[in-house]
N, C-alpha and C. Protein backbone atom coordinates (compact mmCIF):
# COMPACT_ATOMS: atom_id res chain seq x y z
N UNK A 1 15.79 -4.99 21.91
CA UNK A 1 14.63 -5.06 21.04
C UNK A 1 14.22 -3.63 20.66
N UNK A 2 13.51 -3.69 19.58
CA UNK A 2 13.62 -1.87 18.85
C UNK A 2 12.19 -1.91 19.40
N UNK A 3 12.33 -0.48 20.19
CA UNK A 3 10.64 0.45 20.23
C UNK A 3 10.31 0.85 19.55
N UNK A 4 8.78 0.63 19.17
CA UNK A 4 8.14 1.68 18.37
C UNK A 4 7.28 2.56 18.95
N UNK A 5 6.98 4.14 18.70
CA UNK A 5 5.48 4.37 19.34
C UNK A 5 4.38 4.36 18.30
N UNK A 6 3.27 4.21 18.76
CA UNK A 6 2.11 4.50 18.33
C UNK A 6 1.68 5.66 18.77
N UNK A 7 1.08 6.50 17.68
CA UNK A 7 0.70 7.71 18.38
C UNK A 7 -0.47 8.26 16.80
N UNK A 8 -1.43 8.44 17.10
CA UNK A 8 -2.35 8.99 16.17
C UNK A 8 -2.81 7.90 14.91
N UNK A 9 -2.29 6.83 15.36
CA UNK A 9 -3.01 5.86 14.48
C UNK A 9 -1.51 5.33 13.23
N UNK A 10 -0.39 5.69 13.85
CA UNK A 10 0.63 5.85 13.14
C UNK A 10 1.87 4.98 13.93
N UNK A 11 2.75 4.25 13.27
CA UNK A 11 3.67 3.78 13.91
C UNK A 11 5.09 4.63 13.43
N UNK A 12 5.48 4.84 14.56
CA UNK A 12 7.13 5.88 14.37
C UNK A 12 7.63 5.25 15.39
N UNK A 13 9.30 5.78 14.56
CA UNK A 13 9.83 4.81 15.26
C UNK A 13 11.48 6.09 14.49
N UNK A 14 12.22 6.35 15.60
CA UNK A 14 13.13 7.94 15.41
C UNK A 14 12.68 8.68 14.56
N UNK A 15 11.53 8.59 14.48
CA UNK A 15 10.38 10.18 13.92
C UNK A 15 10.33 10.26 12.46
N UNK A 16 10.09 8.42 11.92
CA UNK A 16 9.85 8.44 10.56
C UNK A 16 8.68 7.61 10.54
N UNK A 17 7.82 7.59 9.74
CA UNK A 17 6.70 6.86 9.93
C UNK A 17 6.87 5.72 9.47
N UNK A 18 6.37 4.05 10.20
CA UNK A 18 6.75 3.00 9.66
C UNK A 18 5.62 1.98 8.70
N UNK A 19 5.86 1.75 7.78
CA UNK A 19 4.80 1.05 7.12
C UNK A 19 3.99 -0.04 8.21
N UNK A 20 2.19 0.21 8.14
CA UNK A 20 1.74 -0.32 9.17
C UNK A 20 1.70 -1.86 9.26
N UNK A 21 1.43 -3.01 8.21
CA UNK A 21 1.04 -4.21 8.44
C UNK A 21 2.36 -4.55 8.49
N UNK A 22 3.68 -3.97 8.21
CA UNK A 22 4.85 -4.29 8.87
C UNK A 22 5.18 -4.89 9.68
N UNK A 23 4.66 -3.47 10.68
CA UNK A 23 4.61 -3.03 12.37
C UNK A 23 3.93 -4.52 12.90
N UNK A 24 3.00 -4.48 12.35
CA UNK A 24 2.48 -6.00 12.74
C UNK A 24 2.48 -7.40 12.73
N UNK A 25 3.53 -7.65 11.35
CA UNK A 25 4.01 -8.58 11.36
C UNK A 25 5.10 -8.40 12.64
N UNK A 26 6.17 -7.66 12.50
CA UNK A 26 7.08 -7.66 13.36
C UNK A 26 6.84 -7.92 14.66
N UNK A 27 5.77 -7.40 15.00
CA UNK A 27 5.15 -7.08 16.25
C UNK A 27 4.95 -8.67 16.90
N UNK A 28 3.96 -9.50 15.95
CA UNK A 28 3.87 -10.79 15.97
C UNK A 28 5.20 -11.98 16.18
N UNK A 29 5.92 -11.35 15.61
CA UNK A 29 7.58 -12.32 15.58
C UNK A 29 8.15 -11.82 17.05
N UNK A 30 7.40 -10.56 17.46
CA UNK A 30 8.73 -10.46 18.62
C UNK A 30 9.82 -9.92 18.50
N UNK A 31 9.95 -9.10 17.22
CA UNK A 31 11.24 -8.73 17.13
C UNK A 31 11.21 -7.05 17.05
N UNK A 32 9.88 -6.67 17.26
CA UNK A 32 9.91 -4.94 18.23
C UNK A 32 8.51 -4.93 19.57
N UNK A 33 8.42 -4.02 19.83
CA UNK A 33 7.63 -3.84 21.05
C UNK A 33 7.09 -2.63 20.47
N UNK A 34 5.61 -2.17 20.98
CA UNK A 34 4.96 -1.42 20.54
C UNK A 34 4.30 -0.63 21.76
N UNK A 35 4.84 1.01 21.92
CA UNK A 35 4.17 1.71 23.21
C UNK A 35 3.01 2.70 22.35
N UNK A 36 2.36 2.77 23.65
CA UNK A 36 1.29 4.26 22.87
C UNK A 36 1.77 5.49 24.14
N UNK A 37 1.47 6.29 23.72
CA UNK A 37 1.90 7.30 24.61
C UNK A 37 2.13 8.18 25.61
N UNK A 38 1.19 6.83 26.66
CA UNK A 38 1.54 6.68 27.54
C UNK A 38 2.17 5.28 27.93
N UNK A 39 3.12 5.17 27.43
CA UNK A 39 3.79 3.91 27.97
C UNK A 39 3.39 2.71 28.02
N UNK A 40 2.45 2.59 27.56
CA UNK A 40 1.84 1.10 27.94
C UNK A 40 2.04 0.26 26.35
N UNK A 41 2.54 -1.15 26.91
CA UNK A 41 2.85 -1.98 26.05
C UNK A 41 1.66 -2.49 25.47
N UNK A 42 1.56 -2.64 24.17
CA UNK A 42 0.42 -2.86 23.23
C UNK A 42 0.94 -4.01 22.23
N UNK A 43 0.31 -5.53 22.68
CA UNK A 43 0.14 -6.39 21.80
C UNK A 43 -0.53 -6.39 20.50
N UNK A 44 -0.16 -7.14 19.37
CA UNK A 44 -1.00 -7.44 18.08
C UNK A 44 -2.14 -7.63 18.21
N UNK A 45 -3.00 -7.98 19.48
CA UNK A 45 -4.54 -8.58 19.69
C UNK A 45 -4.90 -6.90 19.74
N UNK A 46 -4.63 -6.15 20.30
CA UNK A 46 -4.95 -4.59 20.24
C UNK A 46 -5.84 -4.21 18.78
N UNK A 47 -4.67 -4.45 17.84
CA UNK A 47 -4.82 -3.96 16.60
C UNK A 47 -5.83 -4.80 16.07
N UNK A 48 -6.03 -6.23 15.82
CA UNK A 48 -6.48 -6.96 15.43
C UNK A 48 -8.02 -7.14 15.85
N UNK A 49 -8.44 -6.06 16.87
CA UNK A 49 -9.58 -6.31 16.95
C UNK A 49 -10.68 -5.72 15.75
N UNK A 50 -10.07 -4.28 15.15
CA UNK A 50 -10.67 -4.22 14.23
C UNK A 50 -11.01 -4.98 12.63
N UNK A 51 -11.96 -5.38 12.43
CA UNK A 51 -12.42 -6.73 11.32
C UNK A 51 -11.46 -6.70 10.21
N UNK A 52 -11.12 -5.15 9.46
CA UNK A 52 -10.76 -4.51 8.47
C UNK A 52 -9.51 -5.02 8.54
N UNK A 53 -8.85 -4.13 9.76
CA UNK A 53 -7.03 -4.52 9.56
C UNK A 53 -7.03 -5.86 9.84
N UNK A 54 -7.91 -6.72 10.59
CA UNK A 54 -7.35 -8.24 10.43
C UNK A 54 -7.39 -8.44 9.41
N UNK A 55 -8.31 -8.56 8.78
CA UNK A 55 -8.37 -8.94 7.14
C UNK A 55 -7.29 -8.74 6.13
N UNK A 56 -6.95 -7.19 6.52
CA UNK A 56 -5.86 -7.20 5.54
C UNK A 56 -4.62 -7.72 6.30
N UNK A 57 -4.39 -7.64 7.36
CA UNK A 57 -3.28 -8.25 8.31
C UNK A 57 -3.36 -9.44 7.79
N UNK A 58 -4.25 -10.62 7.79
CA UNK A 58 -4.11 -11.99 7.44
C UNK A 58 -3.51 -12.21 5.70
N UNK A 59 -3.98 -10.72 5.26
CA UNK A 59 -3.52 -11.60 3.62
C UNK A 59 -2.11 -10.65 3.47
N UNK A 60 -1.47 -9.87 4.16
CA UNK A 60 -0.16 -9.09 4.18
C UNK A 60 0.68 -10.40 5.20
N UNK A 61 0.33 -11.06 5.66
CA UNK A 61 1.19 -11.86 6.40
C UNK A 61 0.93 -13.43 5.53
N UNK A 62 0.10 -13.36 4.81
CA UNK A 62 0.04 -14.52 3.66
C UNK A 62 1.43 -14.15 2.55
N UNK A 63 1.13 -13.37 2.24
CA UNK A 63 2.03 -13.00 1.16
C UNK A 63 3.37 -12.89 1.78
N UNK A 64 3.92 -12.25 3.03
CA UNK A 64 4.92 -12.18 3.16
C UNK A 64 5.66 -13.29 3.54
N UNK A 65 4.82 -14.10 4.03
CA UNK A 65 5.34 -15.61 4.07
C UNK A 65 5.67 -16.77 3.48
N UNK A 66 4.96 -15.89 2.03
CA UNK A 66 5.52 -16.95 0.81
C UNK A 66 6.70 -15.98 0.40
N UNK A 67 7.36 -14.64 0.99
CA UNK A 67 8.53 -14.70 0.43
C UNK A 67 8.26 -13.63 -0.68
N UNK A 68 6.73 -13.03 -0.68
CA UNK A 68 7.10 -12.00 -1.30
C UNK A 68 6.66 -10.38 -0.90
N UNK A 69 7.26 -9.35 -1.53
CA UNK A 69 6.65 -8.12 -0.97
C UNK A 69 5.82 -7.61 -1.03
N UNK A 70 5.96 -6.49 0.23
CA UNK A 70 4.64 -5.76 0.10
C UNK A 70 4.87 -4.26 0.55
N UNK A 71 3.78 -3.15 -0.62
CA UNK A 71 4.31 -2.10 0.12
C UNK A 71 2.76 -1.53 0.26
N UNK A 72 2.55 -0.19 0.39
CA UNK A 72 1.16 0.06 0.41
C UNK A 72 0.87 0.71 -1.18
N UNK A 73 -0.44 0.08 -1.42
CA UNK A 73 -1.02 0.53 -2.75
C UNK A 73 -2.34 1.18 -2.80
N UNK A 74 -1.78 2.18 -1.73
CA UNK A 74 -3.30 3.38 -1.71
C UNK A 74 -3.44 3.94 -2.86
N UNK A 75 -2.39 4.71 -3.67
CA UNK A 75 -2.44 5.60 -4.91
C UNK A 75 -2.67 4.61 -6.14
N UNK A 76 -2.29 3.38 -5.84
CA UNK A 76 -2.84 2.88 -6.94
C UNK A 76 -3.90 1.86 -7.19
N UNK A 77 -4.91 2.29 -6.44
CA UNK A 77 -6.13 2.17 -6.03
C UNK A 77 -6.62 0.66 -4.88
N UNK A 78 -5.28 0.32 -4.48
CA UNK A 78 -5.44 -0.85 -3.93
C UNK A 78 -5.21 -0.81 -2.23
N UNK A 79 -4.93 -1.75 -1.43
CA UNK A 79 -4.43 -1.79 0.02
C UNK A 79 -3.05 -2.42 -0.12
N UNK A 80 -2.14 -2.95 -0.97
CA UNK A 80 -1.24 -3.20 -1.14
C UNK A 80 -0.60 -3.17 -2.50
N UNK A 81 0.73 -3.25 -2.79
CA UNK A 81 1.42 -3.47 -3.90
C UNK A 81 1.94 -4.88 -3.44
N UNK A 82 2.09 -5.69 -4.34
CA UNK A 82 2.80 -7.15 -4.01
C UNK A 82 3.86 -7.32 -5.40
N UNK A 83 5.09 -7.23 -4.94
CA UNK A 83 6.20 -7.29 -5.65
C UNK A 83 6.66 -8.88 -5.64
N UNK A 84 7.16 -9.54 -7.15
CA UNK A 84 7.71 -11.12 -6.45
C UNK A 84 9.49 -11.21 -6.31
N UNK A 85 10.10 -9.92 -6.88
CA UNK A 85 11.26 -9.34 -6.51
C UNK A 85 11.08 -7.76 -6.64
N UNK A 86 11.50 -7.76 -5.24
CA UNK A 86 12.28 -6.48 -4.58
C UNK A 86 12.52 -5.40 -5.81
N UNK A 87 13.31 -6.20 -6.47
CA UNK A 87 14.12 -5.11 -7.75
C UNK A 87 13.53 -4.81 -8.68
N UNK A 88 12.40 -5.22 -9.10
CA UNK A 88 11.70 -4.85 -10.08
C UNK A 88 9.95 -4.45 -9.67
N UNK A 89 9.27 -4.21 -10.74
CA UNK A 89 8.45 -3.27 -10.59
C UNK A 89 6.96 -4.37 -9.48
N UNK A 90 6.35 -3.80 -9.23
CA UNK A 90 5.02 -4.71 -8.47
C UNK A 90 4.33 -5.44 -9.34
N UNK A 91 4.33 -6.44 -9.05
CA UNK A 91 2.98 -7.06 -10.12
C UNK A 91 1.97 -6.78 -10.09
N UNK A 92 1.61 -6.77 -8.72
CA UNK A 92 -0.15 -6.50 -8.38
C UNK A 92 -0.51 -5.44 -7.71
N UNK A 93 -2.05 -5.11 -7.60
CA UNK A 93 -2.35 -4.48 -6.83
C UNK A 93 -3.03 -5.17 -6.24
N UNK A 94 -2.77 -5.62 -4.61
CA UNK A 94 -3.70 -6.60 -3.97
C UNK A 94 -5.15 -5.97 -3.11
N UNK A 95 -6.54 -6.25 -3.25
CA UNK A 95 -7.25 -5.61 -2.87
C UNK A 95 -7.78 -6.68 -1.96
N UNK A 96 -7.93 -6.72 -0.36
CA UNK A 96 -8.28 -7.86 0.40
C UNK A 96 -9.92 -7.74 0.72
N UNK A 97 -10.59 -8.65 0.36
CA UNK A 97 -12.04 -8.47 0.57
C UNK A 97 -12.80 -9.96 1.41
N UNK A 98 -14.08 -9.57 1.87
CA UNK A 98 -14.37 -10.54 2.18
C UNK A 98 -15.03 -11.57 1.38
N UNK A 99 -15.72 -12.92 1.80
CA UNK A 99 -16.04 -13.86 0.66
C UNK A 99 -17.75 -13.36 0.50
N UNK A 100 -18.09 -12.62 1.32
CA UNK A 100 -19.57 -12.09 1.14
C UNK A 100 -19.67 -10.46 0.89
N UNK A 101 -18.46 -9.94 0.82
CA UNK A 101 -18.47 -8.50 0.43
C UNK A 101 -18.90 -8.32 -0.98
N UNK A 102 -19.86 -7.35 -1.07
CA UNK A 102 -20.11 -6.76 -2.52
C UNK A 102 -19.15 -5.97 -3.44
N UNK A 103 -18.59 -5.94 -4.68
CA UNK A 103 -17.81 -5.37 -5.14
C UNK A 103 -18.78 -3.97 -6.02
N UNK A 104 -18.70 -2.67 -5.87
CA UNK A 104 -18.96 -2.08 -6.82
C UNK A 104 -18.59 -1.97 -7.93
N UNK A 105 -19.30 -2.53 -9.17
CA UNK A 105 -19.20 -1.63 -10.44
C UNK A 105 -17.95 -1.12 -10.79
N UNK A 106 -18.69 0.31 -10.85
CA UNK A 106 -17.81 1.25 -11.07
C UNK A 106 -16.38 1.66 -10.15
N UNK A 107 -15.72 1.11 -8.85
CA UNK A 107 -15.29 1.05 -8.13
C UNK A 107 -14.30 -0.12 -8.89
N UNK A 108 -14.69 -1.28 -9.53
CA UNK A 108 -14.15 -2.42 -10.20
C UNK A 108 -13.13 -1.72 -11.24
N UNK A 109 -14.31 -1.35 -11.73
CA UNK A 109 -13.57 -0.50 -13.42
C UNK A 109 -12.53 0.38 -12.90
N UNK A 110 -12.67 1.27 -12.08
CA UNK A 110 -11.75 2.70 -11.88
C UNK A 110 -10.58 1.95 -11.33
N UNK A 111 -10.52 1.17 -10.62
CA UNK A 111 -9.39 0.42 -9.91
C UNK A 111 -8.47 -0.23 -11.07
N UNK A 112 -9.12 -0.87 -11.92
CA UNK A 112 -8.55 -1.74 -12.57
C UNK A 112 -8.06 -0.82 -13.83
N UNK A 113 -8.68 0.48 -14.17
CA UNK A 113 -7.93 1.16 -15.11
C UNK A 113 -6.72 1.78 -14.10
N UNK A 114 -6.99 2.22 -13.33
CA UNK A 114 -5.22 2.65 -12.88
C UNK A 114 -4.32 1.70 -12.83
N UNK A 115 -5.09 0.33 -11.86
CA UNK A 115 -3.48 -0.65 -12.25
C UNK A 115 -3.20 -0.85 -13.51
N UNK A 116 -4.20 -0.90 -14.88
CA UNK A 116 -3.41 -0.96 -16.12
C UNK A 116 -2.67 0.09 -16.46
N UNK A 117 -2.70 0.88 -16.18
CA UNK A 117 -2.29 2.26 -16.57
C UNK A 117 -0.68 2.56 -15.97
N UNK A 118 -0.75 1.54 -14.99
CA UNK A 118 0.29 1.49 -14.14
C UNK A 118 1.40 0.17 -14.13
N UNK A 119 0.71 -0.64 -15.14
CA UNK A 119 1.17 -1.78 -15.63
C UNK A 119 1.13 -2.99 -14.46
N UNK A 120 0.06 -2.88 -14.07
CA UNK A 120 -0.21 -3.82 -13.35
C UNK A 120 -1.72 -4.46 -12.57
N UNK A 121 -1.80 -5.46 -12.46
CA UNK A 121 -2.76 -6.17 -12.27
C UNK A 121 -3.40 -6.43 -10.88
N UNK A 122 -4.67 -6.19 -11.23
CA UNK A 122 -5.38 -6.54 -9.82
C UNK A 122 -6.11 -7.27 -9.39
N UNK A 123 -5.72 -7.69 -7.93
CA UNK A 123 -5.67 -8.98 -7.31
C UNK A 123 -6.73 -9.05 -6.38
N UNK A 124 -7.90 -9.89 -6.20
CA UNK A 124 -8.79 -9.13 -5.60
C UNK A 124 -8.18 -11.12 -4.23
N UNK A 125 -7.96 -10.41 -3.37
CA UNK A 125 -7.81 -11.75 -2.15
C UNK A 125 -8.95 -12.37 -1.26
N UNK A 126 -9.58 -12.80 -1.75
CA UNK A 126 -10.74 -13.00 -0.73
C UNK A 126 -10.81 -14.69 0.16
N UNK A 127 -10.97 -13.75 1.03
CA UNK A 127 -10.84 -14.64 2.39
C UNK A 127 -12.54 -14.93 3.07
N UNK A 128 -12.41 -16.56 2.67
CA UNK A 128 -13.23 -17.34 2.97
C UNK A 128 -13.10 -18.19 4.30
N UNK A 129 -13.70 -17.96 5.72
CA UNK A 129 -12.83 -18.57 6.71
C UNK A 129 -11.68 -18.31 6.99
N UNK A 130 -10.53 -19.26 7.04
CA UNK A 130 -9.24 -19.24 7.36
C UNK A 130 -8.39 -19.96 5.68
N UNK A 131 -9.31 -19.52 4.40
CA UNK A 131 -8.78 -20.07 3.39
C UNK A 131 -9.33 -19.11 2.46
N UNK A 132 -8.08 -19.18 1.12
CA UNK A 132 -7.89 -17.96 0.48
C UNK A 132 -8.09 -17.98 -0.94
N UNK A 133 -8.90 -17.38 -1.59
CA UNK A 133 -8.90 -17.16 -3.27
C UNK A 133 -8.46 -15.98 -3.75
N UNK A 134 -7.81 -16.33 -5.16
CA UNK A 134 -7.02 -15.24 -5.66
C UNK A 134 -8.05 -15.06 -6.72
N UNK A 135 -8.33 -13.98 -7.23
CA UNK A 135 -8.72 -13.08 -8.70
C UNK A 135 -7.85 -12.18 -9.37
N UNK A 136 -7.49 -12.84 -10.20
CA UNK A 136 -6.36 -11.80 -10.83
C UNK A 136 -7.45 -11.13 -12.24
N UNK A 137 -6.75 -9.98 -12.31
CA UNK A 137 -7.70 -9.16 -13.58
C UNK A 137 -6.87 -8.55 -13.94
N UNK A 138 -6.76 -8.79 -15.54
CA UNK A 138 -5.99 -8.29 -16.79
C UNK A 138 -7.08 -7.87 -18.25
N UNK A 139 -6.29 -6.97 -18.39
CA UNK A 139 -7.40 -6.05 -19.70
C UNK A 139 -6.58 -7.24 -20.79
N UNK A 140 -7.35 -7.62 -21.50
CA UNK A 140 -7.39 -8.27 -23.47
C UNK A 140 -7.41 -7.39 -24.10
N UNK A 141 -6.67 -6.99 -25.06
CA UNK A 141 -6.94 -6.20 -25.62
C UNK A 141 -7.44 -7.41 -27.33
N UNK A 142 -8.55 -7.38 -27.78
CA UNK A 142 -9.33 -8.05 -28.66
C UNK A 142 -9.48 -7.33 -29.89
């Protein structure tokens, strides 16, 4: 089974850094083990205690389970990119929120002009309970 360490809030693994909600899916399947640096084995409940990464943990393990990708979409103003093939460009920018979170404004707009700008659309995921709504947002041009 492949080790990873954790060390500074970072998963490496032969001293390349590994994409994080990855780490966690994988982590979940059983198919790596996760040390911090001192040796001690660190389950998915570790990570998951913070509200944030569950949240986005639950909708990065939504998506990857229907089969499609994901990479990170910090630069393009999101918490994920969601690709529906590999080979071609991302469709979305997925932004995971809660069902009582406030959206800013101007935070709306600036987001949504880079994914156009970037040819792509943003997905706002909001998680209600243990059940999920999509918002997709596309500019008209009128």
């Amino acid at each position: 089974m492949k080790r990873v360490l954790y060390k500074d809030n970072v998963f490496l693994s032969e001293d390349k850094i590994l994409f994080f909600y990855e780490v966690l899916y994988l982590l979940e399947k059983n198919e790596i083990e996760v040390y911090d640096e001192k040796n001690n084995k660190l389950d998915i409940n570790y990570f998951l205690k913070d509200e944030k990464i569950k949240l986005y943990y639950d909708i990065y393990k939504y998506f990857r389970e229907k089969g499609y990708y994901l990479g990170t979409g910090l630069k393009f103003g999101g918490i994920f990119r969601i690709y529906e093939n590999i080979k071609e460009h991302s469709k979305w920018v997925a932004i995971p929120i809660n069902i009582n979170e406030k959206i800013d404004v101007y935070d709306f707009l600036a987001k949504n002009r880079v994914a156009h700008s970037t040819r792509k659309r943003i997905l706002y995921c909001v998680k209600d309970n243990n059940n999920y709504r999509f918002l997709e947002i596309r500019w008209k041009k009128l």
